[in-house]
Protein backbone atom coordinates (compact mmCIF):
# COMPACT_ATOMS: atom_id res chain seq x y z
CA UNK A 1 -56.22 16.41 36.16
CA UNK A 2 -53.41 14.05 35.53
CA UNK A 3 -54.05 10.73 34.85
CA UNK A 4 -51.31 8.06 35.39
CA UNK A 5 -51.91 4.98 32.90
CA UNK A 6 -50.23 1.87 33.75
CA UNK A 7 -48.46 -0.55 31.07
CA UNK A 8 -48.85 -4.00 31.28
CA UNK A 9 -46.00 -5.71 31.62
CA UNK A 10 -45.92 -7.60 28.58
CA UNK A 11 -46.12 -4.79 26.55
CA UNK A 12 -43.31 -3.04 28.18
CA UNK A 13 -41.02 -5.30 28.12
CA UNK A 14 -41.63 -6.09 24.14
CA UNK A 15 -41.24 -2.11 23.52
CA UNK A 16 -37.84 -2.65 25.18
CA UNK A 17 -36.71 -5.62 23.05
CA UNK A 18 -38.24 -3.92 20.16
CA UNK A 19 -36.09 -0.70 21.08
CA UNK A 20 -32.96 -2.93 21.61
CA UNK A 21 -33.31 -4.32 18.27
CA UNK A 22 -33.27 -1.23 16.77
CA UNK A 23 -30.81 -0.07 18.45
CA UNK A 24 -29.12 -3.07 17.14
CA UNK A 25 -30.35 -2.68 13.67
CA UNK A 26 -29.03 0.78 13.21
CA UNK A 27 -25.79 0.80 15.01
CA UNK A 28 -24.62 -2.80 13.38
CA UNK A 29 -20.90 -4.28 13.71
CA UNK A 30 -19.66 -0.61 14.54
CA UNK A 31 -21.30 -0.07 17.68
CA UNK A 32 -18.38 -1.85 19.73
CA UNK A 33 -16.36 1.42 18.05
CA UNK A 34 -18.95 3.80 19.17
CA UNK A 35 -19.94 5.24 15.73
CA UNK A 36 -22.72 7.29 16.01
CA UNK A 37 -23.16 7.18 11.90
CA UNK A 38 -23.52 3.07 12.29
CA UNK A 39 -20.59 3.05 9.54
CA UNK A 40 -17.34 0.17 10.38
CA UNK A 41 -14.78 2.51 11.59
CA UNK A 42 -11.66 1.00 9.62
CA UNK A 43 -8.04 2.55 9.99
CA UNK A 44 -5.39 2.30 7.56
CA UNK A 45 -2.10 2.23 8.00
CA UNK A 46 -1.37 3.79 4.91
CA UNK A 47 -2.58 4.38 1.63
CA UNK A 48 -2.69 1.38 -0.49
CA UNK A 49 -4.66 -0.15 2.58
CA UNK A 50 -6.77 3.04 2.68
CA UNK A 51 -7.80 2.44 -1.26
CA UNK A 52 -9.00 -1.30 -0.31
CA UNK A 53 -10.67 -0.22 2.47
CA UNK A 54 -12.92 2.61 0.55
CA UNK A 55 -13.18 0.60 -2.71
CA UNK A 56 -14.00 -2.85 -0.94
CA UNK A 57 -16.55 -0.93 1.93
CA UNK A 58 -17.72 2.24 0.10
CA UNK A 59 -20.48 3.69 2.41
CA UNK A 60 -20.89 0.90 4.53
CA UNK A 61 -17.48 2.07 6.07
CA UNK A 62 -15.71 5.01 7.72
CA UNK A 63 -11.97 5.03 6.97
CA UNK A 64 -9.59 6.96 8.69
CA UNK A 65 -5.66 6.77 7.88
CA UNK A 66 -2.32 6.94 10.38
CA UNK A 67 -0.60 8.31 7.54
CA UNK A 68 -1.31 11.54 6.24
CA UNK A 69 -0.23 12.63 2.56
CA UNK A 70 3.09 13.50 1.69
CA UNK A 71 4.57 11.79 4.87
CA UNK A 72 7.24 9.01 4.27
CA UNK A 73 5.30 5.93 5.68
CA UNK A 74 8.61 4.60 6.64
CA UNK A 75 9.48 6.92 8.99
CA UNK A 76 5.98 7.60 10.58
CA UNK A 77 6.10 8.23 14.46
CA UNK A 78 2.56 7.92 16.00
CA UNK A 79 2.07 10.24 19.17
CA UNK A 80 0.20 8.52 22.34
CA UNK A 81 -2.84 9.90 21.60
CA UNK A 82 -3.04 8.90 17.95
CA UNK A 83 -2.46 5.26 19.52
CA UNK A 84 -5.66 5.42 21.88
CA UNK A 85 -7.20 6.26 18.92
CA UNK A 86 -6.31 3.33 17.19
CA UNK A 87 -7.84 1.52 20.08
CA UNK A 88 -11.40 2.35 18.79
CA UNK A 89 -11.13 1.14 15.64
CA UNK A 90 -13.85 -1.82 14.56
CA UNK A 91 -10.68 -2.75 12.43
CA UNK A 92 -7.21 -2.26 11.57
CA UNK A 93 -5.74 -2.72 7.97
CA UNK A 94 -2.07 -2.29 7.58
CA UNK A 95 1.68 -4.06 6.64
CA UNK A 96 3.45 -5.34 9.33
CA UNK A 97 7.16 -4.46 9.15
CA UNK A 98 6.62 -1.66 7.02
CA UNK A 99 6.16 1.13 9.76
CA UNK A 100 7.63 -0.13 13.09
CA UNK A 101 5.54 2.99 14.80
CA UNK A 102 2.61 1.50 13.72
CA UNK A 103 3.37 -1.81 14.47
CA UNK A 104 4.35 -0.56 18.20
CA UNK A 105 0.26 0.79 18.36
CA UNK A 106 -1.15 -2.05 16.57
CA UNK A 107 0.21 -4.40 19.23
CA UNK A 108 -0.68 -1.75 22.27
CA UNK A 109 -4.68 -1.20 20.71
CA UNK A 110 -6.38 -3.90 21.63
CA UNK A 111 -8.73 -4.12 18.65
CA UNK A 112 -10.03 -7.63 17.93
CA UNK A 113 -9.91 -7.02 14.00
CA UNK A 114 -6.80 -6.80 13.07
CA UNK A 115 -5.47 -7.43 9.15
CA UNK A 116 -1.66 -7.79 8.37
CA UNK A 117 -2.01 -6.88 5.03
CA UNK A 118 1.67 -9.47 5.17
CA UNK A 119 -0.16 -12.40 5.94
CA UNK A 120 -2.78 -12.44 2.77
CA UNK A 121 -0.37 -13.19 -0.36
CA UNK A 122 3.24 -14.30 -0.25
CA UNK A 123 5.79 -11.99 0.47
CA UNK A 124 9.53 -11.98 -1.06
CA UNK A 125 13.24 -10.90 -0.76
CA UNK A 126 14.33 -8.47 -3.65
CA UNK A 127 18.01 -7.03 -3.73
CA UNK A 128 18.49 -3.53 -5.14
CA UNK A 129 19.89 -4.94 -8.61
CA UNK A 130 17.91 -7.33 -10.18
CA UNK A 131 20.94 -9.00 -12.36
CA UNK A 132 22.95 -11.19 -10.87
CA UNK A 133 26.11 -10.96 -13.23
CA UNK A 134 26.73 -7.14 -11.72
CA UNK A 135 30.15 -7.05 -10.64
CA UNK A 136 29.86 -5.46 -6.86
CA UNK A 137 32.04 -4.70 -4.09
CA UNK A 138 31.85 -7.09 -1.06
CA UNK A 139 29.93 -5.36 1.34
CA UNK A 140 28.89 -2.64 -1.17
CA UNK A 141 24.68 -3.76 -0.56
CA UNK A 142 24.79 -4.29 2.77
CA UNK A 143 26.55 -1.06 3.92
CA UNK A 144 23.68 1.38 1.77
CA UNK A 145 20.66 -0.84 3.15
CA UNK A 146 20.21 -2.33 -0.92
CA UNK A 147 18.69 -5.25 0.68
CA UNK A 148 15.25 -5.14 2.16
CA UNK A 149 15.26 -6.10 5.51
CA UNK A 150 12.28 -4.72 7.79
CA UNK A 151 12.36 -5.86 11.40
CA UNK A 152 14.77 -8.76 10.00
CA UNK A 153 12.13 -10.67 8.41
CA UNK A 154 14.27 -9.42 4.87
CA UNK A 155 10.64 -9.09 2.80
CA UNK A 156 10.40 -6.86 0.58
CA UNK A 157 6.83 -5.12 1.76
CA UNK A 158 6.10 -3.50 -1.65
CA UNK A 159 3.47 -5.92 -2.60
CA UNK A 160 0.57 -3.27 -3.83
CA UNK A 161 2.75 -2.55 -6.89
CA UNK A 162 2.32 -5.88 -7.88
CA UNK A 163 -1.73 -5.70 -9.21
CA UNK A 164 -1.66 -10.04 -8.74
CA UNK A 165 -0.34 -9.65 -5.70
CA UNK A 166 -2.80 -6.66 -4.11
CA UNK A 167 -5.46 -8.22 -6.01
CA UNK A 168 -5.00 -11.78 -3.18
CA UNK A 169 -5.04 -8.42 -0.30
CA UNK A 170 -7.85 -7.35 -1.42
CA UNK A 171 -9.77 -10.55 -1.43
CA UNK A 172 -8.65 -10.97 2.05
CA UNK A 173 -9.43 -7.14 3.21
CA UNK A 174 -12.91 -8.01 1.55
CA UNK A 175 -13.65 -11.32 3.99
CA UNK A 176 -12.38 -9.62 7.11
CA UNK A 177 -14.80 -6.87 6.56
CA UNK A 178 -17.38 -9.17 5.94
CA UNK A 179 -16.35 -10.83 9.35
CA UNK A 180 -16.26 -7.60 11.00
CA UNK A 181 -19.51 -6.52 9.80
CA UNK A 182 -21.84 -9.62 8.89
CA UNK A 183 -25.09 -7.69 7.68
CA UNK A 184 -23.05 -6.07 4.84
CA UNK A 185 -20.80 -9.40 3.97
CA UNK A 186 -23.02 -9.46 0.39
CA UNK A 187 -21.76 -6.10 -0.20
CA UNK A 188 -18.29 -6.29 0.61
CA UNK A 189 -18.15 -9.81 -1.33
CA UNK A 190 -19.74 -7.74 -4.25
CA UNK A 191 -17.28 -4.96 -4.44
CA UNK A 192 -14.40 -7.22 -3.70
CA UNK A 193 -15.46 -9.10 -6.91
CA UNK A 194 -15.21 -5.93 -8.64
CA UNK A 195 -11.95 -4.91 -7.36
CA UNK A 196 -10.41 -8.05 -8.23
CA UNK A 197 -11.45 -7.74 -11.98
CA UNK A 198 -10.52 -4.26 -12.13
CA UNK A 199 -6.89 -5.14 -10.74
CA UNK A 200 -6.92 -8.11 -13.31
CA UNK A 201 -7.35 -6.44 -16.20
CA UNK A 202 -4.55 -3.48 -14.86
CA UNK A 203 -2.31 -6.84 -14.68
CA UNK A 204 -2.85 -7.28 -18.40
CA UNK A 205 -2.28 -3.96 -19.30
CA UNK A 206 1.10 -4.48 -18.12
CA UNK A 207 1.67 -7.61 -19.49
CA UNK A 208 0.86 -6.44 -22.62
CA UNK A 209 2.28 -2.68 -22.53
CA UNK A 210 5.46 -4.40 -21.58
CA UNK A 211 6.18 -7.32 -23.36
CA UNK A 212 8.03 -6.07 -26.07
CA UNK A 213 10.65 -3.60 -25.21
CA UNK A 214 13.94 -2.43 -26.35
CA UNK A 215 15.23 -2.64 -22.82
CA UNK A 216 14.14 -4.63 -19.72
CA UNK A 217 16.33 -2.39 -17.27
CA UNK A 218 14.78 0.63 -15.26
CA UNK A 219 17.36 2.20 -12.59
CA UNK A 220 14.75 4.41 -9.63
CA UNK A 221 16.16 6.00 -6.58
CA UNK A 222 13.68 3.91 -4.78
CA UNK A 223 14.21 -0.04 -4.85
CA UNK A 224 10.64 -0.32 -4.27
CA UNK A 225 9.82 -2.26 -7.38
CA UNK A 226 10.51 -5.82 -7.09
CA UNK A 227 7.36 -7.65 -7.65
CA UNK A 228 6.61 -5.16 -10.30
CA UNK A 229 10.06 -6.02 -12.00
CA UNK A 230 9.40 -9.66 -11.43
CA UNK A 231 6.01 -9.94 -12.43
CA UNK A 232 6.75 -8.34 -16.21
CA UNK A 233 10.12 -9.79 -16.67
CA UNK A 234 11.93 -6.51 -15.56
CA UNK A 235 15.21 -5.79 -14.44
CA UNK A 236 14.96 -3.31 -11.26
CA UNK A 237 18.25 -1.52 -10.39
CA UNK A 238 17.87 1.04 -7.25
CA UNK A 239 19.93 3.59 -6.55
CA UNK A 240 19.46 4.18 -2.85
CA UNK A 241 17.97 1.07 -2.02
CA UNK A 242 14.73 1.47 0.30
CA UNK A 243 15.53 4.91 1.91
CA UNK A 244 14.79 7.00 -0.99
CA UNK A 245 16.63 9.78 1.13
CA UNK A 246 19.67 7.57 2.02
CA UNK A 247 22.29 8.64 -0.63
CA UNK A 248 24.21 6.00 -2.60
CA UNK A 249 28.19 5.28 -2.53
CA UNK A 250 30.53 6.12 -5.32
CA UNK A 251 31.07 2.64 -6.01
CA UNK A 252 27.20 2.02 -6.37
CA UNK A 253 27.12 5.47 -8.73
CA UNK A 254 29.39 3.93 -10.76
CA UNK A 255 28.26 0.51 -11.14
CA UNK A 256 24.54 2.22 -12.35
CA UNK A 257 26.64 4.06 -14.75
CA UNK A 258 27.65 0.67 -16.41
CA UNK A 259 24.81 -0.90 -16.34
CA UNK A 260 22.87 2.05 -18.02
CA UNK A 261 25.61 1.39 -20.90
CA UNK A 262 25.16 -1.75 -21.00
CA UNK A 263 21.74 -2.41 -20.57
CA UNK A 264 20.69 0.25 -23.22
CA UNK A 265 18.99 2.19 -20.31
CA UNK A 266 17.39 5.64 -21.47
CA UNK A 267 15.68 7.23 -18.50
CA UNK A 268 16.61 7.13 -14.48
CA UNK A 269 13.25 7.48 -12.47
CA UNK A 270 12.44 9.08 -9.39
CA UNK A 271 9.89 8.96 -6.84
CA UNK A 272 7.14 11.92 -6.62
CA UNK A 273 7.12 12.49 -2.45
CA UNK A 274 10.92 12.27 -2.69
CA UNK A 275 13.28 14.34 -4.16
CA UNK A 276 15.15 13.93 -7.60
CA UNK A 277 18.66 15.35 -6.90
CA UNK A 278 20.44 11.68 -6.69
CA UNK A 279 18.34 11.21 -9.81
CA UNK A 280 19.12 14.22 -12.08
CA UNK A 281 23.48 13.51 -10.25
CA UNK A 282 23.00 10.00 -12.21
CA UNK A 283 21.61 11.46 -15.39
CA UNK A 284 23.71 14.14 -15.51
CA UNK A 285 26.97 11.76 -15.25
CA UNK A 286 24.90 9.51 -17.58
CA UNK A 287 23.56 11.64 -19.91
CA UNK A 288 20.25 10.01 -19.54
CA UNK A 289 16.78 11.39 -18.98
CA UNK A 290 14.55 11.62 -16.03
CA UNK A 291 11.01 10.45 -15.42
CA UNK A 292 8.80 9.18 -12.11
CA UNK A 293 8.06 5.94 -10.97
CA UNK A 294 5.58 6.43 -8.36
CA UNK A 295 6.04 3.73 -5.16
CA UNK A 296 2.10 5.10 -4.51
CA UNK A 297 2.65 4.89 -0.75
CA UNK A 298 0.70 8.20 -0.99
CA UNK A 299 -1.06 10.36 -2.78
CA UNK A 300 -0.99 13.96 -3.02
CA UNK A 301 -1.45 16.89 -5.12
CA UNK A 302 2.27 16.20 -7.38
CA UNK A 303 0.70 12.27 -8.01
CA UNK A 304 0.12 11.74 -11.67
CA UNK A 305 -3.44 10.53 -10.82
CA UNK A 306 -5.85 11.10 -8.38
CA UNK A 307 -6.23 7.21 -6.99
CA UNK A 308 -4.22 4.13 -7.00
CA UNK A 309 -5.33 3.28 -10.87
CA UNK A 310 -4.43 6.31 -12.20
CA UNK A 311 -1.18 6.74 -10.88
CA UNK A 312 -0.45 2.74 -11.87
CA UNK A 313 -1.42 3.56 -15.01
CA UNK A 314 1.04 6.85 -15.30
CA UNK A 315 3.92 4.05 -13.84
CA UNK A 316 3.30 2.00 -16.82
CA UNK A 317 3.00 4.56 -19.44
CA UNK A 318 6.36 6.37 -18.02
CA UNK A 319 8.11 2.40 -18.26
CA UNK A 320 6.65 2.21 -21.77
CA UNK A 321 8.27 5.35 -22.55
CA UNK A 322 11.93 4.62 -21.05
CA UNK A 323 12.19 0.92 -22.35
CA UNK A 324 11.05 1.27 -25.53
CA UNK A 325 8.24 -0.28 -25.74
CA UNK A 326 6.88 -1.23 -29.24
């Protein structure tokens, strides 16, 4: 025989709000995103914003990146789909100007948490050739694209090579998380902290490492080092300016060539996802040696290190090398 039991009302309606809450409890800041794993679903635009976003929100987060390793982040093209994506992201971390593709989706997505990476620490205009007494052609910078200038805002976007610099990012990266996703703010203030020290004492690695040097010149093919130059009293000279795949004038090949004689310079760097031909052309002409200098807008199985650390730590060992460090 069945027997129907009736609920009071009371109790009904308290094993709903106890059900909601939960529900609540278990599907937190992401459920807006519709994570079934209760994790933040966080997108990166690229790597260095994909390392902040694991270190700072370890397993409280689910990170997912536009750009996949070994593709040029400048010249990333997002497909429609990859945009409506985007649109179910709990948050977006990425560079504005950098990749005008993703900058395009960002602006279609609709997501309420959205970090221009831009916007946390103080951007800057760096030229090519970091001395000022170079003799050039008129013109010469502005017809190979020497200067930085994305979307016209002239900024030079390459602030993660600067450890200072990404350090003020990640502080930032670390509150909008904690905005994001409240019941984990402790967590993501924690490992912020932790970030920020680790970065700090990379800074004086490279304060130290390169404070005494033979040289203060490095020529890459990639005039992505600007703060980096700044920051430890470098002189950066690029040979393609911020294409690395653009290839250089004569007049620009032969201006590096003096300033390598001048400047005592010993090695001419190239990028690891690029390719080294303009490089080896220069030390050939040069007689000079070649080394990388990794921008670490990726990484991938040629890096020399596995994360963002390592492969800063390679950069600084492969400067120490080619300016003589004592």
């Amino acid at each position: 025989m069945n027997v129907r039991r009736l609920i009071p009302a009371a109790a009904l309606a308290g094993a709903v709000a106890l059900g909601a809450t939960a529900l609540t409890a278990c599907s937190g800041a992401s459920a807006a995103g519709g994570n079934t794993d209760g994790r933040l679903a966080v997108t990166a635009s690229f790597y260095p914003m994909q390392f902040l976003a694991e270190r700072i929100g370890k397993e409280h987060v689910a990170v997912t990146t536009l750009t996949k390793p070994g593709v040029e982040p400048h010249d990333l093209e997002i497909t429609p789909k990859q945009t409506g994506r985007l649109g179910e992201s709990d948050v977006i971390l990425y560079l504005k100007t950098l990749q005008p593709a993703v900058d395009k989706a960002v602006a279609q997505s609709g997501v309420k948490n959205v970090v221009d990476a831009g916007t946390l620490t103080a951007l800057e205009a760096h030229a090519a050739s970091g001395h000022d007494d170079h003799d050039h052609a008129a013109g010469d910078h502005a017809a190979e694209g020497e200067e930085h200038d994305h979307g016209g805002a002239g900024k030079d976007p390459h602030v993660w090579l600067d450890p200072a610099k990404y350090a003020e990012i990640a502080k930032g990266v670390g509150a909008a998380l904690g905005k994001a996703d409240p019941a984990h703010a402790a967590d993501y203030e924690k490992n912020t902290a932790t970030l920020v020290t680790e970065l700090g004492s990379l800074d004086t690695e490279f304060k130290d490492g390169l404070k005494n040097t033979a040289s203060k010149t490095f020529i890459t093919t990639h005039a992505a080092f600007g703060y980096l130059a700044e920051r430890y009293g470098l002189d950066q000279e690029g040979i393609s300016g911020i294409d690395p795949e653009s290839e250089p004038s004569p007049a620009r090949m032969k201006d590096l060539q003096g300033v390598a004689a001048k400047d005592k310079v010993t090695t001419v760097f190239f990028e690891t996802p690029a390719g080294d031909k303009t490089a080896k052309a220069l030390a050939t002409d040069t007689g000079l040696k070649t080394d990388v200098l990794d921008p670490l807008e990726g990484i991938t199985d040629k890096s020399q290190g596995a994360d963002y650390f390592e492969v800063m730590r390679s950069n600084l060992k492969n400067l120490q090398k080619a300016l003589g460090a004592k």
